[in-house]
Every structure is written in C-alpha cells, then in structure tokens.
N, C-alpha and C. Protein backbone atom coordinates (compact mmCIF):
# COMPACT_ATOMS: atom_id res chain seq x y z
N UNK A 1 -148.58 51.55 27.05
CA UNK A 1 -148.47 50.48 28.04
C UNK A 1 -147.61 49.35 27.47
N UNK A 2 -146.61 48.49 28.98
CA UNK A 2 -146.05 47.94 27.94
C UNK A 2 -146.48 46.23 27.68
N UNK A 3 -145.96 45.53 26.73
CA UNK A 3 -147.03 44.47 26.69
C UNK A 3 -146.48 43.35 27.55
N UNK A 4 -147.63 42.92 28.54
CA UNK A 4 -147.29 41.89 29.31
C UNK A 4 -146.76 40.44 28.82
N UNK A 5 -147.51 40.14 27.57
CA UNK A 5 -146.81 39.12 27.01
C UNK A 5 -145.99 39.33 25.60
N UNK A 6 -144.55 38.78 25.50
CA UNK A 6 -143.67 39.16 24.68
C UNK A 6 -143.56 37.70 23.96
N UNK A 7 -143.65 37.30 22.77
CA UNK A 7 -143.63 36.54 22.09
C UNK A 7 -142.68 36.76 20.77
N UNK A 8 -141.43 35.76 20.84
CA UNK A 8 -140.72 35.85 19.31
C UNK A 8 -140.18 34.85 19.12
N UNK A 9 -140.24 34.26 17.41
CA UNK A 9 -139.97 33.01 16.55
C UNK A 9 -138.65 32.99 16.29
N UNK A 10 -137.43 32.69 16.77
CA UNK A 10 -136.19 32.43 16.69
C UNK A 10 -135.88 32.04 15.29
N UNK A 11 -136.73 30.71 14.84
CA UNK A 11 -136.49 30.29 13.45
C UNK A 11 -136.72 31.27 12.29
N UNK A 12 -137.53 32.09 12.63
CA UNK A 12 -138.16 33.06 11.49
C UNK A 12 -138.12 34.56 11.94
N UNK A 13 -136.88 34.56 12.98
CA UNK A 13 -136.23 35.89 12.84
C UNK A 13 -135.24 37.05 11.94
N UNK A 14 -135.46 37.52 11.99
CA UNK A 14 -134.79 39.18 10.76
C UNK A 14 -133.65 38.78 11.41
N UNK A 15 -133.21 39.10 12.44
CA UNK A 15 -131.99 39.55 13.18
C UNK A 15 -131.77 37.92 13.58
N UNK A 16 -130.91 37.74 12.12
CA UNK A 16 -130.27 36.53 12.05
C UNK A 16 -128.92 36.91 11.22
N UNK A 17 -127.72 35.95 12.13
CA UNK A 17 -126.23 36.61 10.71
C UNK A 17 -126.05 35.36 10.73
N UNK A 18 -125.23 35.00 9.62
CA UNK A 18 -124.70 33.84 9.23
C UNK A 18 -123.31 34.13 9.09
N UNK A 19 -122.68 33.12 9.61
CA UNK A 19 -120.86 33.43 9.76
C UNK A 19 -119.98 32.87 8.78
N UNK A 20 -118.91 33.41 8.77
CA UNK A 20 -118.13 32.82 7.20
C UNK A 20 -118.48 31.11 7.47
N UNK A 21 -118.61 30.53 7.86
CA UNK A 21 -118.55 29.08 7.79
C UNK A 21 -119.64 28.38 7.37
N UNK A 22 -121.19 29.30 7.50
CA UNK A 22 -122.40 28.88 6.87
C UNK A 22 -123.13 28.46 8.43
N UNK A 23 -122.28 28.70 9.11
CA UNK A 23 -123.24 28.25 10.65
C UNK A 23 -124.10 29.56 11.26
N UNK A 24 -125.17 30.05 11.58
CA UNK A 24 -125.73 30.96 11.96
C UNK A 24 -126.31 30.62 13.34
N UNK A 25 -126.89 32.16 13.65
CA UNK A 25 -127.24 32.19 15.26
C UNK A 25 -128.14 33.34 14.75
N UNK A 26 -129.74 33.28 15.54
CA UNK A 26 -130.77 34.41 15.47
C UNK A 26 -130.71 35.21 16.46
N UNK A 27 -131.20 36.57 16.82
CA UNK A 27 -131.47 36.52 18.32
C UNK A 27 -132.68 37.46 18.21
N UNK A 28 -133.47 37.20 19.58
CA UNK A 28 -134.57 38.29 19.64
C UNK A 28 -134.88 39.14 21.34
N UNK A 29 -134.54 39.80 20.61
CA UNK A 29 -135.00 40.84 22.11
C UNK A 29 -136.52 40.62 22.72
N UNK A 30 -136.48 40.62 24.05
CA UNK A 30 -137.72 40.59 24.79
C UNK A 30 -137.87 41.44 25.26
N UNK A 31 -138.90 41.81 26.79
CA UNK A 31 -139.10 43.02 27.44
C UNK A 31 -137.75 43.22 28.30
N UNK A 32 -136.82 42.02 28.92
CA UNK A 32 -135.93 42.25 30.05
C UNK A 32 -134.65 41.64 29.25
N UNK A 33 -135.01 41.13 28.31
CA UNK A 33 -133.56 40.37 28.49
C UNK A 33 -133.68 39.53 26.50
N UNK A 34 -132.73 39.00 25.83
CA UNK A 34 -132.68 38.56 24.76
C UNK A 34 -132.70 36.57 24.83
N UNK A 35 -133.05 36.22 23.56
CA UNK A 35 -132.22 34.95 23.63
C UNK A 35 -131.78 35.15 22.53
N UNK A 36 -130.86 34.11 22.10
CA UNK A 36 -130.42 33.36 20.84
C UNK A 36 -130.13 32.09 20.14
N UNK A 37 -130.26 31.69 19.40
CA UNK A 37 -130.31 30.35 19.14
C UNK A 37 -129.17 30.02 17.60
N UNK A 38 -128.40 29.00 18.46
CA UNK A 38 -127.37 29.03 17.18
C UNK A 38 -127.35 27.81 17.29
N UNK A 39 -127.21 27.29 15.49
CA UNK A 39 -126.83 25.98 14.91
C UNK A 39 -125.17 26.30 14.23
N UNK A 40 -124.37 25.95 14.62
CA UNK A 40 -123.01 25.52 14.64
C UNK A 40 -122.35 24.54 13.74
N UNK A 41 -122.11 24.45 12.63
CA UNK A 41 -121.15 23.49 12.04
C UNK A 41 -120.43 22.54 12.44
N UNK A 42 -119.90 21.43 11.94
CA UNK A 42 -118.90 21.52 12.51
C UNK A 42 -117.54 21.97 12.14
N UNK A 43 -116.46 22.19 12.71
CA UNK A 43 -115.18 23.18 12.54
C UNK A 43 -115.71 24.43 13.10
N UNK A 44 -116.90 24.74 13.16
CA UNK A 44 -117.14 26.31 13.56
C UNK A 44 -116.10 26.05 15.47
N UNK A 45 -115.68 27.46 15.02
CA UNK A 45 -114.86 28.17 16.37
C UNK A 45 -115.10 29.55 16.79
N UNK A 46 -115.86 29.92 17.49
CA UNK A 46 -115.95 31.37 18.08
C UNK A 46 -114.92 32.45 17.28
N UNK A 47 -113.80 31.79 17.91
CA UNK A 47 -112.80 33.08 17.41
C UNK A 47 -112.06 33.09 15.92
N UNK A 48 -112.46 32.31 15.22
CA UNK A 48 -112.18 32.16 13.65
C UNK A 48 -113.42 32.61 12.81
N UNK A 49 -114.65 32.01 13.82
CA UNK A 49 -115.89 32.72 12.16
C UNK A 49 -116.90 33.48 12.81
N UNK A 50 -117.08 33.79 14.22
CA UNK A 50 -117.52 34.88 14.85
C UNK A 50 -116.52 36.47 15.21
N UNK A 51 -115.48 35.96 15.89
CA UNK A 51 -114.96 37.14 16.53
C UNK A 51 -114.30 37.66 15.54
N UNK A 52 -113.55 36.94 14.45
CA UNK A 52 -113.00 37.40 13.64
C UNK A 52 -113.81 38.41 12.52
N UNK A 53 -115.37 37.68 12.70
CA UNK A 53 -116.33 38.39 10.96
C UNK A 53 -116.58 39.51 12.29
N UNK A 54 -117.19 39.88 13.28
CA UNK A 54 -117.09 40.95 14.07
C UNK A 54 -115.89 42.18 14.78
N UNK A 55 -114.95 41.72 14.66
CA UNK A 55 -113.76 42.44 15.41
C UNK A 55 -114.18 42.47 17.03
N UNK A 56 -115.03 41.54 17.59
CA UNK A 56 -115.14 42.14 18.80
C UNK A 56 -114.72 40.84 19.63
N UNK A 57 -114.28 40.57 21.19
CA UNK A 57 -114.17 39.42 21.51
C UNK A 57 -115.75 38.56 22.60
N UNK A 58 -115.67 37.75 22.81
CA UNK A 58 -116.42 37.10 23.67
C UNK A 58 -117.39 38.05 24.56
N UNK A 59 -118.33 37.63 24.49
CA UNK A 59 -119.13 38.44 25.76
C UNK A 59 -119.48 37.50 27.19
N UNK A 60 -119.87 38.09 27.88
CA UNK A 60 -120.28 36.94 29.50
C UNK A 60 -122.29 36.54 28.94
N UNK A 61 -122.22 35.54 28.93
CA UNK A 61 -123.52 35.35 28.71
C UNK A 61 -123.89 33.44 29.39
N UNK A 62 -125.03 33.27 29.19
CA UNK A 62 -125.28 32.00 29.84
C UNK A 62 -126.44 31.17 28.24
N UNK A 63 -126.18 29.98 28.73
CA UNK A 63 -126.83 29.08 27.74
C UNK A 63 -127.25 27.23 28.19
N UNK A 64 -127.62 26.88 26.78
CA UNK A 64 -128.44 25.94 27.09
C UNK A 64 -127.96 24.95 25.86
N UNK A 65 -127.19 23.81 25.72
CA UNK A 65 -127.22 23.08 24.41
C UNK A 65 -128.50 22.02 23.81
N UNK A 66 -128.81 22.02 22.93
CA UNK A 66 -129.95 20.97 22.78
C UNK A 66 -129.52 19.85 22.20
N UNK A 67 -128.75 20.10 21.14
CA UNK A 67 -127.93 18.79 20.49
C UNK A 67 -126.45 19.11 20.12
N UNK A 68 -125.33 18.17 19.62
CA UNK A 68 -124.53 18.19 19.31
C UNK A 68 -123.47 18.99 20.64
N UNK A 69 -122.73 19.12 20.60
CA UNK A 69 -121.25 19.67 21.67
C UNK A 69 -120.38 20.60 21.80
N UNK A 70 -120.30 21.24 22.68
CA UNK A 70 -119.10 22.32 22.24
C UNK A 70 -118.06 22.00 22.90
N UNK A 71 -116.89 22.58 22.77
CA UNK A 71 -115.64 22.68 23.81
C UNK A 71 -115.61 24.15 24.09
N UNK A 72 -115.95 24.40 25.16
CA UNK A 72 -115.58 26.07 25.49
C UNK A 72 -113.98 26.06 26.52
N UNK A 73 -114.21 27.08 26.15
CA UNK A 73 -111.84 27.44 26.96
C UNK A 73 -112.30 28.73 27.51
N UNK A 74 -111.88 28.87 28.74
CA UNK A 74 -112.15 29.74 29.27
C UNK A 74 -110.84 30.84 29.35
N UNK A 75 -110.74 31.90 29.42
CA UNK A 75 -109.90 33.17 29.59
C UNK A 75 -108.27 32.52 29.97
N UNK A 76 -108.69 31.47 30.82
CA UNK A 76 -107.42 31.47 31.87
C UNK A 76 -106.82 30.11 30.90
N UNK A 77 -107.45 29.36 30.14
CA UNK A 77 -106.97 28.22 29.74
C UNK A 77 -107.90 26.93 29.95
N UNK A 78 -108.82 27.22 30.89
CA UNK A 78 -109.65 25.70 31.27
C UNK A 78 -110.22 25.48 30.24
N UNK A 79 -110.37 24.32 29.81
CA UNK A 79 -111.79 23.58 28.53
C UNK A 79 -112.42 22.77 29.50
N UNK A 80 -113.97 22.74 29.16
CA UNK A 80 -114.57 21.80 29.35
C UNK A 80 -115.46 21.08 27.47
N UNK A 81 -116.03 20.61 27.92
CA UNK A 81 -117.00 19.71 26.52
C UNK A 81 -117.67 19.87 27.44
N UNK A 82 -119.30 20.71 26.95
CA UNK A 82 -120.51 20.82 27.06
C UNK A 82 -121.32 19.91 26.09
N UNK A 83 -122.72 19.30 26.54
CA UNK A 83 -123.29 18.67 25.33
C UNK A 83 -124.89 18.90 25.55
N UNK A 84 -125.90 18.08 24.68
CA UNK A 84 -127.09 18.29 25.04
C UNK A 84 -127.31 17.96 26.68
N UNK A 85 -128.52 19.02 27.08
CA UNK A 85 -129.16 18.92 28.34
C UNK A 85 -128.14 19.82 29.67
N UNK A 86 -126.67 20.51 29.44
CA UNK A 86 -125.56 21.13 29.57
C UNK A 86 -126.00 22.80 29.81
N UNK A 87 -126.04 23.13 30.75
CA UNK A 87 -126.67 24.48 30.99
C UNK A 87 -125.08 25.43 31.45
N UNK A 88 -124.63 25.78 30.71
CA UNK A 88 -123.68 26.80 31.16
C UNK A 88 -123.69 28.45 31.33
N UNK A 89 -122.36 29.17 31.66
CA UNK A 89 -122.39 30.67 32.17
C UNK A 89 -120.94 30.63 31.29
N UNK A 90 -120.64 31.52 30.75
CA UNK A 90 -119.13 31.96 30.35
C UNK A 90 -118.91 33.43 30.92
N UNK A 91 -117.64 33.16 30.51
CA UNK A 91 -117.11 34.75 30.90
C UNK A 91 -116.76 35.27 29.86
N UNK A 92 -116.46 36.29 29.84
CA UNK A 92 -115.87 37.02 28.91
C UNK A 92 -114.44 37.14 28.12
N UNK A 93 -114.58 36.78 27.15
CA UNK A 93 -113.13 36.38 26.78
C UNK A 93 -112.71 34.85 26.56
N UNK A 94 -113.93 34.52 26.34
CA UNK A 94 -114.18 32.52 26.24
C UNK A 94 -113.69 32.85 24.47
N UNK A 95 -113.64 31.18 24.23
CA UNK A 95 -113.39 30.65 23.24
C UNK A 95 -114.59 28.98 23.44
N UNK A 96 -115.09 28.84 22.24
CA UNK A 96 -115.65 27.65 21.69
C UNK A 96 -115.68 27.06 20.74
N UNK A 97 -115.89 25.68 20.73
CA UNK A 97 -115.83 25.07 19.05
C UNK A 97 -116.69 24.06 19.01
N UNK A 98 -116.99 23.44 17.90
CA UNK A 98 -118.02 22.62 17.82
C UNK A 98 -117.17 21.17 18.32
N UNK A 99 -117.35 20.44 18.72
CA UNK A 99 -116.58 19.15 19.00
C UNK A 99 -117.66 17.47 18.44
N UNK A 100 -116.60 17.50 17.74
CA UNK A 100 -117.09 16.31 16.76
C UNK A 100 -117.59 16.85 15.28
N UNK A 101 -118.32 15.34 14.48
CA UNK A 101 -119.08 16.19 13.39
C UNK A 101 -120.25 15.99 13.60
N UNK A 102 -121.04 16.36 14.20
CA UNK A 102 -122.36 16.39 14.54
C UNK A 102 -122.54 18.12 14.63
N UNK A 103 -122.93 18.86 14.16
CA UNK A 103 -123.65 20.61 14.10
C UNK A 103 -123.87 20.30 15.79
N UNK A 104 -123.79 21.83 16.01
CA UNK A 104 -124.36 22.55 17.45
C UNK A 104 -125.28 22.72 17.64
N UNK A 105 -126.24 22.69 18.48
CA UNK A 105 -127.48 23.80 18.38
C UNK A 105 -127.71 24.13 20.06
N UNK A 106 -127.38 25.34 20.06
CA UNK A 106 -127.56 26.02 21.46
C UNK A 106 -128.57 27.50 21.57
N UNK A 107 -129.25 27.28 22.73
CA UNK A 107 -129.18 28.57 22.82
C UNK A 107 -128.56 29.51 24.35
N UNK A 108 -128.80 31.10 23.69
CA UNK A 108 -127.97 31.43 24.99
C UNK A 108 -128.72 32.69 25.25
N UNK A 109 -128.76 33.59 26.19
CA UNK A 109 -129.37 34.09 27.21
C UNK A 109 -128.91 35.47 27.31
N UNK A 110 -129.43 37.04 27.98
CA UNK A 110 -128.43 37.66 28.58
C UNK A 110 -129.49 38.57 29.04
N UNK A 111 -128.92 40.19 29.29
CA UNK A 111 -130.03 40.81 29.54
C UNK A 111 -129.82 41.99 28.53
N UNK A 112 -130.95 42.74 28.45
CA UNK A 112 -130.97 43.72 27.11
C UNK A 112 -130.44 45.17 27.37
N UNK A 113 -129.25 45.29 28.26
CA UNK A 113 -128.58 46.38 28.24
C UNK A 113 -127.99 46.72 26.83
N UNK A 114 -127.14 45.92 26.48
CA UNK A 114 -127.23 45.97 24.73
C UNK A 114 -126.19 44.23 24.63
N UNK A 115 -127.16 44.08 23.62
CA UNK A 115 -126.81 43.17 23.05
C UNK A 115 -126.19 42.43 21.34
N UNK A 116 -125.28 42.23 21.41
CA UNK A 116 -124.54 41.89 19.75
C UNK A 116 -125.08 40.41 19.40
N UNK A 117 -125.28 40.17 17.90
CA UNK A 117 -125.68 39.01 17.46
C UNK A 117 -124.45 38.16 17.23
N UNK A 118 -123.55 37.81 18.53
CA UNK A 118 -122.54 37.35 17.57
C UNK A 118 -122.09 35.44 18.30
C-alpha cells in the first residue's frame, strides 16, 4: 500500500550535488511530483556551473524564491529579476544567475516522470 503521507528533509538530503562554484541544490522525490531547494552563490549562472558540470540544458519546471534574486532569460531573449516572495514557471532552455551579492535560495517544483538534480 502506498503511503498516504510522504515526508522529506531537503536540508538533510542524500540527493544533494554541489556545483563547481560551491553553490548546491537538494532534491527529494515525493509520491506525485519532486521539490528542490537551492542556495546559489553569488556569480552562480545556470549555464556555467550547472549545465556545463551536467552536459544537459534547462528543463521546464516552476518555483518559489525565499531570499536573495535571480535574473532568469528566457529561450527567446526576455530577462526578468525574480526575488523573495516571486513564484515563477520557466521553460525550457532558460538561463539564470544570481543577481547581486546576496546568495539565492529557491525552491522549485515538477512532476516525477523523471527528474535531474540539476
């Protein structure tokens, strides 16, 4: 049977990577769907210390910032600056960076068809 309540500690997760820059992101699978939670440097950029330590690009996923800012660029060229309380959706093929020197801390969302820690 499967268990109605799913409970997992982000901070004191296994399935945690840390990226060339020293900024990391955890994630934990649930019954339907994952989260993840990443603290961000600053200088950290998606496609310099994620996509690059992975070979893979951007995925479509949705999120939540708690502190500090990002700049996300979308496929076509748009940026916005996201910050705390900032609930976004990306697409696939985004780019982000930390904006300012204040660290990131976001988390983000998806569903558990399969999911990469990146």
């Amino acid at each position: 049977m499967e268990k109605e309540i799913v409970v997992k500690n982000l901070r004191l997760s296994e399935n945690t990577r840390e990226f060339i820059d020293g900024s990391s992101r955890s994630a934990e699978k649930l019954r339907t769907s994952y989260i993840g939670l990443g603290t961000y440097k600053p200088g950290w950029c998606w496609s310099k210390h994620a996509g690059k330590q992975t070979g893979k690009r951007s995925q479509n996923h949705i999120g939540y910032v708690i502190s500090g800012s990002l700049v996300i660029k979308s496929p076509s060229g748009e940026e916005q600056i996201i910050g705390p309380g900032d609930a976004f959706e990306l697409t696939a093929g985004h780019d982000a960076w930390v904006n300012g020197t204040e660290p990131c801390i976001a988390l983000d969302f998806g569903c558990n068809q399969k999911h990469e820690n990146d």
